[in-house]
Protein backbone atom coordinates (compact mmCIF):
# COMPACT_ATOMS: atom_id res chain seq x y z
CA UNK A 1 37.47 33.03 -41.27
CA UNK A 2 36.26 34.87 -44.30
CA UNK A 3 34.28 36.77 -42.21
CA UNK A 4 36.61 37.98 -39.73
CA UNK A 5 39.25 38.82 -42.37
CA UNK A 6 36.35 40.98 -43.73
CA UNK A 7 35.83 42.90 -40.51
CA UNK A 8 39.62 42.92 -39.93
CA UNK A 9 40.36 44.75 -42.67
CA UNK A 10 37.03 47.47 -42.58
CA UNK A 11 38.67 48.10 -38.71
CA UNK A 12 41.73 48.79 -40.67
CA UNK A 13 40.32 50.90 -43.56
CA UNK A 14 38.15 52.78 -40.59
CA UNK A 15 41.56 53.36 -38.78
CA UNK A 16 43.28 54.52 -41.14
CA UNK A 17 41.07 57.09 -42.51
CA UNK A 18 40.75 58.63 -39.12
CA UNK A 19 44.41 59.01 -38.78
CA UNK A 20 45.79 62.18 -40.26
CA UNK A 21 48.29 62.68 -42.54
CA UNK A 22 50.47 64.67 -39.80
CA UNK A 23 49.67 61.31 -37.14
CA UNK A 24 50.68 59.16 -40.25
CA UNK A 25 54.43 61.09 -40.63
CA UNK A 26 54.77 60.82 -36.90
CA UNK A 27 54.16 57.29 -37.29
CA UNK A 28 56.57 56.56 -40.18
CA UNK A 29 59.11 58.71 -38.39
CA UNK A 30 58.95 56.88 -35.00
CA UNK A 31 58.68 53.59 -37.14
CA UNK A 32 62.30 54.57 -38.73
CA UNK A 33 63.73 55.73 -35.69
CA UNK A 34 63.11 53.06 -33.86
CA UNK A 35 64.75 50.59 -36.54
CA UNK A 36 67.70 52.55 -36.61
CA UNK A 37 67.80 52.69 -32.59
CA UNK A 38 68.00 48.79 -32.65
CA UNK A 39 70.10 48.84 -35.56
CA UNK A 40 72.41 50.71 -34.13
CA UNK A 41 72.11 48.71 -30.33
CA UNK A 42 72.69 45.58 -32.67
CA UNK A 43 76.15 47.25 -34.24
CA UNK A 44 77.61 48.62 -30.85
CA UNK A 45 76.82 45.25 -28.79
CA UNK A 46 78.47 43.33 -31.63
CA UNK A 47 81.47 45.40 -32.49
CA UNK A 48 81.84 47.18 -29.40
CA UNK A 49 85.49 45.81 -29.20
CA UNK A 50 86.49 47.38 -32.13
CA UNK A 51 85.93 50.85 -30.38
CA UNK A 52 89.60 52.99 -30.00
CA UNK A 53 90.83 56.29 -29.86
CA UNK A 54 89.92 57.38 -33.34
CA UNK A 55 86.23 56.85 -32.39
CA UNK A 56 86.60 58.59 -28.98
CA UNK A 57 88.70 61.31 -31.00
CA UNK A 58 85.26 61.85 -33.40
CA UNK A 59 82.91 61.75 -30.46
CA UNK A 60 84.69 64.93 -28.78
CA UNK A 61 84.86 66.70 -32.33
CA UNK A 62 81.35 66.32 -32.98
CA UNK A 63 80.42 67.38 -29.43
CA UNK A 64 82.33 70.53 -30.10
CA UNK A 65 81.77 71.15 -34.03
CA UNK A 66 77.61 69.79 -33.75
CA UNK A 67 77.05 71.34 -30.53
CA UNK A 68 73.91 74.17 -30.11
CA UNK A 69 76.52 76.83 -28.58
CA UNK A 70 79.57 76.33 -30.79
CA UNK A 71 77.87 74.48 -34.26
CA UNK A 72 76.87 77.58 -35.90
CA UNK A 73 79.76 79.61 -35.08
CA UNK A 74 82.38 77.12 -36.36
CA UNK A 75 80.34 77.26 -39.43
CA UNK A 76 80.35 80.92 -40.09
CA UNK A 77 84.26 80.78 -39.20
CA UNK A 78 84.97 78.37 -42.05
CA UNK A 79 82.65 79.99 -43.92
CA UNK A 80 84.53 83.30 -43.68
CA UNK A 81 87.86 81.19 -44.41
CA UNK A 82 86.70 79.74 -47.56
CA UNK A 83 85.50 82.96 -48.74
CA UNK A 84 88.94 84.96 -47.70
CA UNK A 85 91.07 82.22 -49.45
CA UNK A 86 88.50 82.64 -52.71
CA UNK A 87 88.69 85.86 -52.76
CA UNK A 88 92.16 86.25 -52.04
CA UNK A 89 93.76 83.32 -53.82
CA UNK A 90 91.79 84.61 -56.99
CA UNK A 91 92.65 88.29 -57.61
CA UNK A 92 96.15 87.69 -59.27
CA UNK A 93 95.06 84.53 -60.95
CA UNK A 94 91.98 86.38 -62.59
CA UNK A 95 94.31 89.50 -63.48
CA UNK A 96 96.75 86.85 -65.05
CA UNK A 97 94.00 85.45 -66.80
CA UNK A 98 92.26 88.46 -67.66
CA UNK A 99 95.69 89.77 -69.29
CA UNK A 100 96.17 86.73 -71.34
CA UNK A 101 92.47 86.56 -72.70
CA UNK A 102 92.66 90.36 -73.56
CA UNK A 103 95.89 90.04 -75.32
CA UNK A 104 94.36 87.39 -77.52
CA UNK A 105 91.75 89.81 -78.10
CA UNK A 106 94.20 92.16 -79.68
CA UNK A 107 95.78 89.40 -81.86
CA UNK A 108 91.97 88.50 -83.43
CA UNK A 109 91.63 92.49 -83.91
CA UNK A 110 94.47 92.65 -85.39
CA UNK A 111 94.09 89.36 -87.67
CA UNK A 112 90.34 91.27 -88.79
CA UNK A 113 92.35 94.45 -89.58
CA UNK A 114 94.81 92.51 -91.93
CA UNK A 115 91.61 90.56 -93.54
CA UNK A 116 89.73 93.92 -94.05
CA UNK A 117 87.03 92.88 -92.30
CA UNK A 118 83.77 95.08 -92.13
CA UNK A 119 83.68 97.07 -88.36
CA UNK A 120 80.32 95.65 -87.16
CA UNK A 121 81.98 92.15 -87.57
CA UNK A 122 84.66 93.26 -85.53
CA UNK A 123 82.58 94.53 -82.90
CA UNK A 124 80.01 91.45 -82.91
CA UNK A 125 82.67 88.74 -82.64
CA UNK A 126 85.55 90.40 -80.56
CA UNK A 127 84.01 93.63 -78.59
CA UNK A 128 81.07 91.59 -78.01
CA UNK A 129 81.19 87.79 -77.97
CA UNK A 130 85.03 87.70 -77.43
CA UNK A 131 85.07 89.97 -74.97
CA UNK A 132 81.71 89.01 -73.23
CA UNK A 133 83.21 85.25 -72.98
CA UNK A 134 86.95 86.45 -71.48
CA UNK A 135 85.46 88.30 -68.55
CA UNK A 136 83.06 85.25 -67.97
CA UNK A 137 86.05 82.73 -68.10
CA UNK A 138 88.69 85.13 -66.44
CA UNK A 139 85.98 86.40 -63.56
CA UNK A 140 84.52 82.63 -62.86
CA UNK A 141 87.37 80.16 -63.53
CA UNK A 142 90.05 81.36 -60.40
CA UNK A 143 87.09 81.29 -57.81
CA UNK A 144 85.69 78.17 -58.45
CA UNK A 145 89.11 76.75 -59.15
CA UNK A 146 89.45 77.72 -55.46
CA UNK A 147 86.17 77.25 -53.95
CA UNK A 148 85.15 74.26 -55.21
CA UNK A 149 88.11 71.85 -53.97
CA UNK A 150 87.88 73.27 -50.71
CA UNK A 151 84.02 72.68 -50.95
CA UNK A 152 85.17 69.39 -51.87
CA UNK A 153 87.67 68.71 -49.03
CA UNK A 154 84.94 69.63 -46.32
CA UNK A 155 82.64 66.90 -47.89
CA UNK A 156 85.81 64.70 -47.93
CA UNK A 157 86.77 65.34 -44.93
CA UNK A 158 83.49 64.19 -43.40
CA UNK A 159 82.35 67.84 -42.25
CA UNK A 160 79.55 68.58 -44.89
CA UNK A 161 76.67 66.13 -42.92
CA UNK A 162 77.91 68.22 -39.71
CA UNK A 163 76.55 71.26 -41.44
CA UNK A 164 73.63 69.45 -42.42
CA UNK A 165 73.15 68.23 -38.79
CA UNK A 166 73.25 71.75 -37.64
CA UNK A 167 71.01 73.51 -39.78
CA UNK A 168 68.50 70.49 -40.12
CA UNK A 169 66.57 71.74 -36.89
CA UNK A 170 66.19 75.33 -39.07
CA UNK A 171 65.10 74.00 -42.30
CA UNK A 172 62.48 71.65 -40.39
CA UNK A 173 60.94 74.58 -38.78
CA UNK A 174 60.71 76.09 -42.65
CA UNK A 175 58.97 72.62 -43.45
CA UNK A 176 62.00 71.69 -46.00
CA UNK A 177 64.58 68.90 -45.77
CA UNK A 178 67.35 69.23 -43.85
CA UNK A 179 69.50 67.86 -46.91
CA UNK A 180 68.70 71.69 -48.35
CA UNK A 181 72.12 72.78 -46.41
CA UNK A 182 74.40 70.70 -48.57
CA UNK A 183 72.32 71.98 -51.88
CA UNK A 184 72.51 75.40 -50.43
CA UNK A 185 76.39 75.65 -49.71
CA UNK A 186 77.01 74.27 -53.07
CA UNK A 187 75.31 76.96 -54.64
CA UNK A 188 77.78 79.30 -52.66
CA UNK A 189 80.21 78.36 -55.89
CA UNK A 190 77.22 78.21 -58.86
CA UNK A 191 74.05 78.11 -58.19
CA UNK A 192 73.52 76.02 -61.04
CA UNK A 193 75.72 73.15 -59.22
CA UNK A 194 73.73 73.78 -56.32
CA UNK A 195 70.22 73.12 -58.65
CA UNK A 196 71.69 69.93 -59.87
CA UNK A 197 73.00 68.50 -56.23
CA UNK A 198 69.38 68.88 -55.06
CA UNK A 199 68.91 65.86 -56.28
CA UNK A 200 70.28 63.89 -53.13
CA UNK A 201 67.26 64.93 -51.73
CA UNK A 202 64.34 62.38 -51.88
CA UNK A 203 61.43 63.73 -51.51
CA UNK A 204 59.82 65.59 -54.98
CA UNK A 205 58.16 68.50 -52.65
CA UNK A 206 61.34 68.92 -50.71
CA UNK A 207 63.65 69.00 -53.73
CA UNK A 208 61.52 71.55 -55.89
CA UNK A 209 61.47 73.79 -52.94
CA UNK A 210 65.41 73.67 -52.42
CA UNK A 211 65.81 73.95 -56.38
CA UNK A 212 63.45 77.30 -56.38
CA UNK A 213 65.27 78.93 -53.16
CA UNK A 214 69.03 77.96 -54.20
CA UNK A 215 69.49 81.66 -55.86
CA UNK A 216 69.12 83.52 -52.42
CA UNK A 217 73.01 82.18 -52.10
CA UNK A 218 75.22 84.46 -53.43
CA UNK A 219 77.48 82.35 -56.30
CA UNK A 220 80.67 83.46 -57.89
CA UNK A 221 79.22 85.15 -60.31
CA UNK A 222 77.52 88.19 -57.55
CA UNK A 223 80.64 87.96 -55.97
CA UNK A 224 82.69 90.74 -57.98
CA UNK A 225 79.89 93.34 -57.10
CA UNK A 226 79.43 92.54 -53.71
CA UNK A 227 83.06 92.56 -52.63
CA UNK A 228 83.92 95.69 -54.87
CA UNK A 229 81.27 97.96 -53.41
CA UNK A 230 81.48 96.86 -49.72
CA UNK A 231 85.31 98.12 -50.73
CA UNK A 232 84.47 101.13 -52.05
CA UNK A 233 81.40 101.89 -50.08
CA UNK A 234 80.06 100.33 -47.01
CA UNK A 235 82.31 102.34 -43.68
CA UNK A 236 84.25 104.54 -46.51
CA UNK A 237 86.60 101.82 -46.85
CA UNK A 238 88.53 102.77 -50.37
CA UNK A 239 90.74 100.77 -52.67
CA UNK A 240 93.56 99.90 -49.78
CA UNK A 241 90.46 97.75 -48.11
CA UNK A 242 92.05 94.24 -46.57
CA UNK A 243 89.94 90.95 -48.08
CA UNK A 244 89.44 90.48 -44.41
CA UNK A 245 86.84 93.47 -44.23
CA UNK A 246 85.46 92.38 -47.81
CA UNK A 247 85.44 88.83 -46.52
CA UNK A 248 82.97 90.16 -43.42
CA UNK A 249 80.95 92.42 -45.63
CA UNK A 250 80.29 89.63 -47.81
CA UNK A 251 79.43 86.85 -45.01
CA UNK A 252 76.69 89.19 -43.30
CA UNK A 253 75.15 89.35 -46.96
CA UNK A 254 75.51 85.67 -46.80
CA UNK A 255 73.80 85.46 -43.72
CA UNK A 256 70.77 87.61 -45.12
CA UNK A 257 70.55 85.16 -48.09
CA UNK A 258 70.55 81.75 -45.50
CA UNK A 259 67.40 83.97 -43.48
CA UNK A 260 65.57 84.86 -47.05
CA UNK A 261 66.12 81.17 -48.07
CA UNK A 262 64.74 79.75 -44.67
CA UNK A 263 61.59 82.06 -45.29
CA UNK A 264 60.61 81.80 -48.59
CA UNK A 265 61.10 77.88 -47.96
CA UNK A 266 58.85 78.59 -44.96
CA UNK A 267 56.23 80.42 -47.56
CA UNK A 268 56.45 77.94 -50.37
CA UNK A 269 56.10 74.88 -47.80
CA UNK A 270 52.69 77.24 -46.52
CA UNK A 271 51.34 77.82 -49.72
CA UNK A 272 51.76 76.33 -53.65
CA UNK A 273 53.84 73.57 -51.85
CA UNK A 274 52.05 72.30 -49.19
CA UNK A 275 52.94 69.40 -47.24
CA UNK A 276 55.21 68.06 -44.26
CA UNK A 277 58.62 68.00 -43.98
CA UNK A 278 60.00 64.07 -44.27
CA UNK A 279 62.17 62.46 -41.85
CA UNK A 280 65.69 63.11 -42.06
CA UNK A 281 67.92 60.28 -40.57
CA UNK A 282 71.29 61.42 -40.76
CA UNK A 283 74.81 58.67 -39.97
CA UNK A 284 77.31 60.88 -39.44
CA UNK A 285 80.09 59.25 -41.25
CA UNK A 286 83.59 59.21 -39.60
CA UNK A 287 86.43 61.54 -40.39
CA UNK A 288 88.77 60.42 -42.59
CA UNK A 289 91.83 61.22 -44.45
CA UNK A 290 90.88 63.65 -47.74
CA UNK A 291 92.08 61.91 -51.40
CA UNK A 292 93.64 65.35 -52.89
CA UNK A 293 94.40 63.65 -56.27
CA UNK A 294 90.54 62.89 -56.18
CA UNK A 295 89.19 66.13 -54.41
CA UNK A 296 91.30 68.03 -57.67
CA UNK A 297 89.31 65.68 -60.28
CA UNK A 298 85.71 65.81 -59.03
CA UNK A 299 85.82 69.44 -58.09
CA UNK A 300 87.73 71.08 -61.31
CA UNK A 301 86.43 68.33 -63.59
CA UNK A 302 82.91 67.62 -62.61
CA UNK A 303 82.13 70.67 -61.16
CA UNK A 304 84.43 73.44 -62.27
CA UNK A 305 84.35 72.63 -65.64
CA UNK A 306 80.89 71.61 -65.87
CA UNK A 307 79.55 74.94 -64.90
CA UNK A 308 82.13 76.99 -66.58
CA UNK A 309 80.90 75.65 -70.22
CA UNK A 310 77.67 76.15 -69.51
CA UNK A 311 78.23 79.63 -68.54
CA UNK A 312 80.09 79.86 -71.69
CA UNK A 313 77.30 78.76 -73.88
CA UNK A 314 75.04 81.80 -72.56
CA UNK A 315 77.52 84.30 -72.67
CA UNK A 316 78.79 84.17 -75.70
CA UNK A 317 75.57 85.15 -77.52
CA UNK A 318 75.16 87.93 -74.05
CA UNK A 319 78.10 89.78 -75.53
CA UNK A 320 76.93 89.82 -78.93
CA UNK A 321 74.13 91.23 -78.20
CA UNK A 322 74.98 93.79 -75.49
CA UNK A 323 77.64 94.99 -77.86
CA UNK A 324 74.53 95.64 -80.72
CA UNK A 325 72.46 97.26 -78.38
CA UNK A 326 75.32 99.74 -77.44
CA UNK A 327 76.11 100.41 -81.08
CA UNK A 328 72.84 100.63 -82.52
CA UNK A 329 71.53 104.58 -82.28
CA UNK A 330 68.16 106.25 -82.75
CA UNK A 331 68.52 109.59 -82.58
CA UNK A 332 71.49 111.05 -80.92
CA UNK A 333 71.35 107.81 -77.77
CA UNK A 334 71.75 104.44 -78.14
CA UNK A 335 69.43 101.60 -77.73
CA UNK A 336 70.90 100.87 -74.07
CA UNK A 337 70.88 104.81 -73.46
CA UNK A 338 67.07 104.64 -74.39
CA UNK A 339 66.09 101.50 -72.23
CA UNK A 340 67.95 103.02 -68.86
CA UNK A 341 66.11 105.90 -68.99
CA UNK A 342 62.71 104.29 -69.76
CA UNK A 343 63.61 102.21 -66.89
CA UNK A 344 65.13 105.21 -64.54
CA UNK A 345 61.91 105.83 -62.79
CA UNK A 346 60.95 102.78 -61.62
CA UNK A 347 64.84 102.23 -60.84
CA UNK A 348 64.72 105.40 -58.35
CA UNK A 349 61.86 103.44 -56.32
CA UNK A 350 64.32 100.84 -55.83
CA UNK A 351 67.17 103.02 -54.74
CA UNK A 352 69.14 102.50 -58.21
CA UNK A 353 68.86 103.87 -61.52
CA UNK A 354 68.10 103.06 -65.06
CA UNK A 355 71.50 102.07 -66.04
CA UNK A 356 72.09 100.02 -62.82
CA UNK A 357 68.62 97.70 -63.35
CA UNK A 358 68.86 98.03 -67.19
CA UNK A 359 72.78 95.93 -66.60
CA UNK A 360 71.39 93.28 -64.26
CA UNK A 361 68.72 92.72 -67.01
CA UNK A 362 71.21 92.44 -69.69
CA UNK A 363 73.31 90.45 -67.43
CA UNK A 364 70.77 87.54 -67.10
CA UNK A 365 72.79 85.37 -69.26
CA UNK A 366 76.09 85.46 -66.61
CA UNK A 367 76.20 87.97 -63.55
CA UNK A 368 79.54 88.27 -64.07
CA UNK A 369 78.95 90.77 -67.35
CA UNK A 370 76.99 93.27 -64.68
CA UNK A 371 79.35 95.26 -63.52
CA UNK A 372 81.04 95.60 -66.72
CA UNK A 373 77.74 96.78 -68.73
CA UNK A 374 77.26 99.51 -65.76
CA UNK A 375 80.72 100.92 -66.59
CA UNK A 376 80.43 100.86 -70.56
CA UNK A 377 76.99 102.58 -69.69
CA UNK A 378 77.80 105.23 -67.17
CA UNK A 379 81.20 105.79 -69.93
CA UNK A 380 79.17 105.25 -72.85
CA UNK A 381 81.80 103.38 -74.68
CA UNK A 382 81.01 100.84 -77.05
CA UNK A 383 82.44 97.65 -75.75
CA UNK A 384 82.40 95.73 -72.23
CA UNK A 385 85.56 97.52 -70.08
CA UNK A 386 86.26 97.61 -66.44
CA UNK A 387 88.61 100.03 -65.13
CA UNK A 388 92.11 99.48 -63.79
CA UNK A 389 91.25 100.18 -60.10
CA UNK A 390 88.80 100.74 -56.99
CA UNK A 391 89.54 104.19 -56.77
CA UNK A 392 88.52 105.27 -60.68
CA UNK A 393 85.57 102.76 -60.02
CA UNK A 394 84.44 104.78 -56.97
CA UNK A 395 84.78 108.01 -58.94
CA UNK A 396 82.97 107.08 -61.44
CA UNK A 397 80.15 105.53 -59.29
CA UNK A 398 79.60 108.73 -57.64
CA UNK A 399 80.31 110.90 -60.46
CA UNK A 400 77.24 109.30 -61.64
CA UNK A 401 75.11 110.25 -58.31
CA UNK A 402 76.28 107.13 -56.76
CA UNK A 403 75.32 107.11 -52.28
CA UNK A 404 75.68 104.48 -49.84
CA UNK A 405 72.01 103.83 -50.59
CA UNK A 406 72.56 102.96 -54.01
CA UNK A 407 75.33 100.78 -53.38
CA UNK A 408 73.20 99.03 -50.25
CA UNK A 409 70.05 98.72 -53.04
CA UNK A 410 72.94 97.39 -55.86
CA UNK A 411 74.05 94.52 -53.49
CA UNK A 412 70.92 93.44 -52.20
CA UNK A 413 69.43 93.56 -55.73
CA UNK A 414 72.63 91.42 -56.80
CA UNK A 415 71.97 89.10 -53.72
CA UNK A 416 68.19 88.49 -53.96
CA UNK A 417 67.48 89.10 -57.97
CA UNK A 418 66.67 86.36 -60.74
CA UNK A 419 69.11 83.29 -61.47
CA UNK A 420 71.42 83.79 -64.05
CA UNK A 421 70.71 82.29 -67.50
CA UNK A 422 73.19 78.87 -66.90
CA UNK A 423 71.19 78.49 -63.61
CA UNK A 424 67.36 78.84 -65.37
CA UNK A 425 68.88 76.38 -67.73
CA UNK A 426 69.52 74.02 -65.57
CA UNK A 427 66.29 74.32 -63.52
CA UNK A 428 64.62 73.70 -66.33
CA UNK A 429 66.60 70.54 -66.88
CA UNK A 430 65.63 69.45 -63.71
CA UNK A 431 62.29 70.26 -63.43
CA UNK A 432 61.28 69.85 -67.08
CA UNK A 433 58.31 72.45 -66.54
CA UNK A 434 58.36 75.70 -67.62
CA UNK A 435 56.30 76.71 -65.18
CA UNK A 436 58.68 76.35 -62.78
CA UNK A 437 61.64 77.53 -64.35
CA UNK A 438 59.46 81.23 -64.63
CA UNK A 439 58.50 80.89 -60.82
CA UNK A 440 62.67 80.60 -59.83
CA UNK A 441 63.17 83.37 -61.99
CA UNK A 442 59.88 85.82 -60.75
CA UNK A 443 60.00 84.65 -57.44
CA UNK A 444 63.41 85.60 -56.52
CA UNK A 445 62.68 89.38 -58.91
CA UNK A 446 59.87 90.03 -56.93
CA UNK A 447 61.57 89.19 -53.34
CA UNK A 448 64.57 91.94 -54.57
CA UNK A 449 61.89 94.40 -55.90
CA UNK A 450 60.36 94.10 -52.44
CA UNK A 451 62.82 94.49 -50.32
CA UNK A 452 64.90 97.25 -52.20
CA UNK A 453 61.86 99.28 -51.97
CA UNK A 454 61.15 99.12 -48.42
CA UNK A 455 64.28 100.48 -47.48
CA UNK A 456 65.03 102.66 -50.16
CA UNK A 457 61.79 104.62 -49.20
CA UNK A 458 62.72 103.58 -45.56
CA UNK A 459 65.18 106.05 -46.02
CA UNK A 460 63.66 108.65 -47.93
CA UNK A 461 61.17 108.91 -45.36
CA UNK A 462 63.87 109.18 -42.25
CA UNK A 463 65.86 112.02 -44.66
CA UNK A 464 68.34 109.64 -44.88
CA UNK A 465 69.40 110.64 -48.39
């Protein structure tokens, strides 16, 4: 007996050894479908009396909404919704807030005035931290206030693993986990949410590669530069622009960001993470009937307000500092002055300038303080400002030798470039390796180096500019 358990088990070990590791995933994935098969044979056999029109009513939804023809399209449509309500539902919320913030500011200037306090005070803790934090809170805060809870109704509503479902087929040819769709619409609203949901996905491989691609989504914070230029620049469009062209602008940019993510998943699956993508089983829950009381209090409590402090905690010291560098002179330019035109060379490769890449670099602790560096810069004022519309932003853009190239390089730079400082943090957190958290921020910096490039020379070399 001892014997043949003996041989039994070297036939085994022999077996097994010449199976490959590909043969052994095709194994383990039959293996699992086949349990859920019977599983679900077992279910329908013993409750088959319990099916009625509500379960008939999900079949023909799910043959329209997870079908091959009309899947993708119904996603893109809702996509372009929830973008057109954000974007619309926020402007006068964010000018509200924006007014109330800034009026405080005046009150704290005016309370340092009465005190006699020294200038550069002023101008660290208002101009600069103050400031930096109220166009943070007033730029961020309306979106996600919006985004988020409709974010939240989808996954409520039982839509969210129908997204998955589609794009599973997409992310398996990249070798990631189809689970990367959920992680990757969250990061629609912050990318640092998006980091943090990665963790419904299983498989350490899988989830470090949707962690280090979730910045190729455009959050809330790239949001204010990509819809104001496609405004002001892409088809002539001016100030008087509908959200609805905005809206269209901004989902095609979207779409570019899904492709890069798919790719560089594809490339990080290839190369320094190696291995096979796992099985995905997916239940498609049934729709139900959304909770709005508890939509409201998991997405503006746990998500909302979540991200918003963190972003807080970076900016604060962001405004401090971009205020010192504006203030501080050597020679008849200040420090900012100097740094945008050591940069402006290698900027001009890129189809910017020195200003334009010296703000997204000073605008690593929140994107949302980008756009208004580039304006104190190109004004040389002394303080974060944005101006009061599209048009004077326009003029001053091309006052400043502004074409449609630049504002094609600006967006894809804003699109592709490094996380933001709240979004590093948390990879970090996640990760706990450094190493990582320098590969999501140089990975992403080299893919918008690369790509800028190629078509800003593109179009040098067609005289296109």
């Amino acid at each position: 007996m001892g014997t043949l358990n003996s041989t039994l088990s070297s036939l085994l070990s022999s077996i097994n050894q010449e199976i490959s590791a590909k043969e052994q995933q095709k194994i383990r994935d039959s293996i699992v479908s086949s349990i859920y098969s019977c599983a679900e044979e077992i279910a329908r056999k013993a409750a088959h009396h319990q099916t009625d029109r509500k379960f008939e009513l999900d079949q023909k939804i799910d043959n329209i909404v997870t079908s091959r023809v009309f899947g993708i399209p119904i996603m893109l449509a809702l996509l372009g919704v929830i973008l057109w309500l954000t974007i619309t539902g926020a402007n006068y919320p964010s000018q509200l807030l924006a007014n109330s913030l800034f009026w405080l500011e005046g009150q704290f200037t005016n309370f340092f005035m009465m005190v006699g306090a020294p200038d550069w005070l002023h101008g660290v803790l208002v101009l600069g931290m103050y400031r930096g934090l109220a166009w943070v809170v007033s730029v961020m805060l309306p979106p996600m206030a919006i985004f988020f809870p409709l974010f939240t109704l989808l996954e409520d509503l039982g839509y969210l693993p129908r997204v998955a479902f589609n794009l599973d087929r997409y992310f398996k040819k990249a070798c990631a986990h189809g689970k990367q769709a959920l992680t990757m619409c969250m990061g629609f609203g912050c990318n640092a949410a998006g980091v943090i949901s990665c963790r419904i996905i299983e498989s350490p491989r899988e989830r470090l590669i949707a962690v280090l691609t979730n910045v190729f989504v455009p959050c809330n914070g790239r949001f204010p530069i990509l819809i104001s230029l496609s405004m002001i620049f892409i088809g002539g469009l001016g100030a008087t622009a509908s959200s609805t062209a905005a809206a269209a602008v901004v989902v095609l940019l979207v779409l570019l960001g899904v492709v890069v993510t798919l790719l560089m998943s594809w490339l990080l699956s290839k190369t320094v993470l190696k291995g096979e993508p796992s099985f995905f089983t997916l239940e498609l829950p049934p729709y139900r009937k959304p909770q709005v009381g508890r939509i409201l209090i998991r997405s503006l409590l746990d998500r909302t307000i979540f991200v918003l402090m963190r972003a807080i905690v970076v900016a604060a010291p962001a405004g401090a500092i971009t205020w010192i560098l504006a203030n501080t002179y050597i020679g008849d330019l200040s420090i900012i002055a100097h740094l945008a035109g050591w940069l402006d060379p290698f900027a001009v490769l890129l189809g910017l300038d020195g200003i334009i890449l010296m703000a997204f670099i000073l605008g690593l602790p929140a994107n949302e303080i980008v756009l208004p560096i580039m304006i104190m810069s190109y004004l040389s004022a002394g303080a974060m400002l944005e101006l009061d519309s599209l048009t004077a932003l326009r003029t001053l853009l091309v006052d400043n030798g502004w074409t449609w190239l630049t504002a094609l390089s600006t967006m894809l730079f804003s699109l592709l470039h490094f996380p933001c400082g709240t979004t590093l943090l948390t990879i970090y957190k996640e990760t706990k390796s450094l190493k990582w958290t320098a590969f999501a921020a140089l990975m992403p910096l080299g893919t918008a180096i690369l790509v800028t490039f190629a078509i800003a020379q593109f179009a040098v070399l067609l005289g296109l500019v």
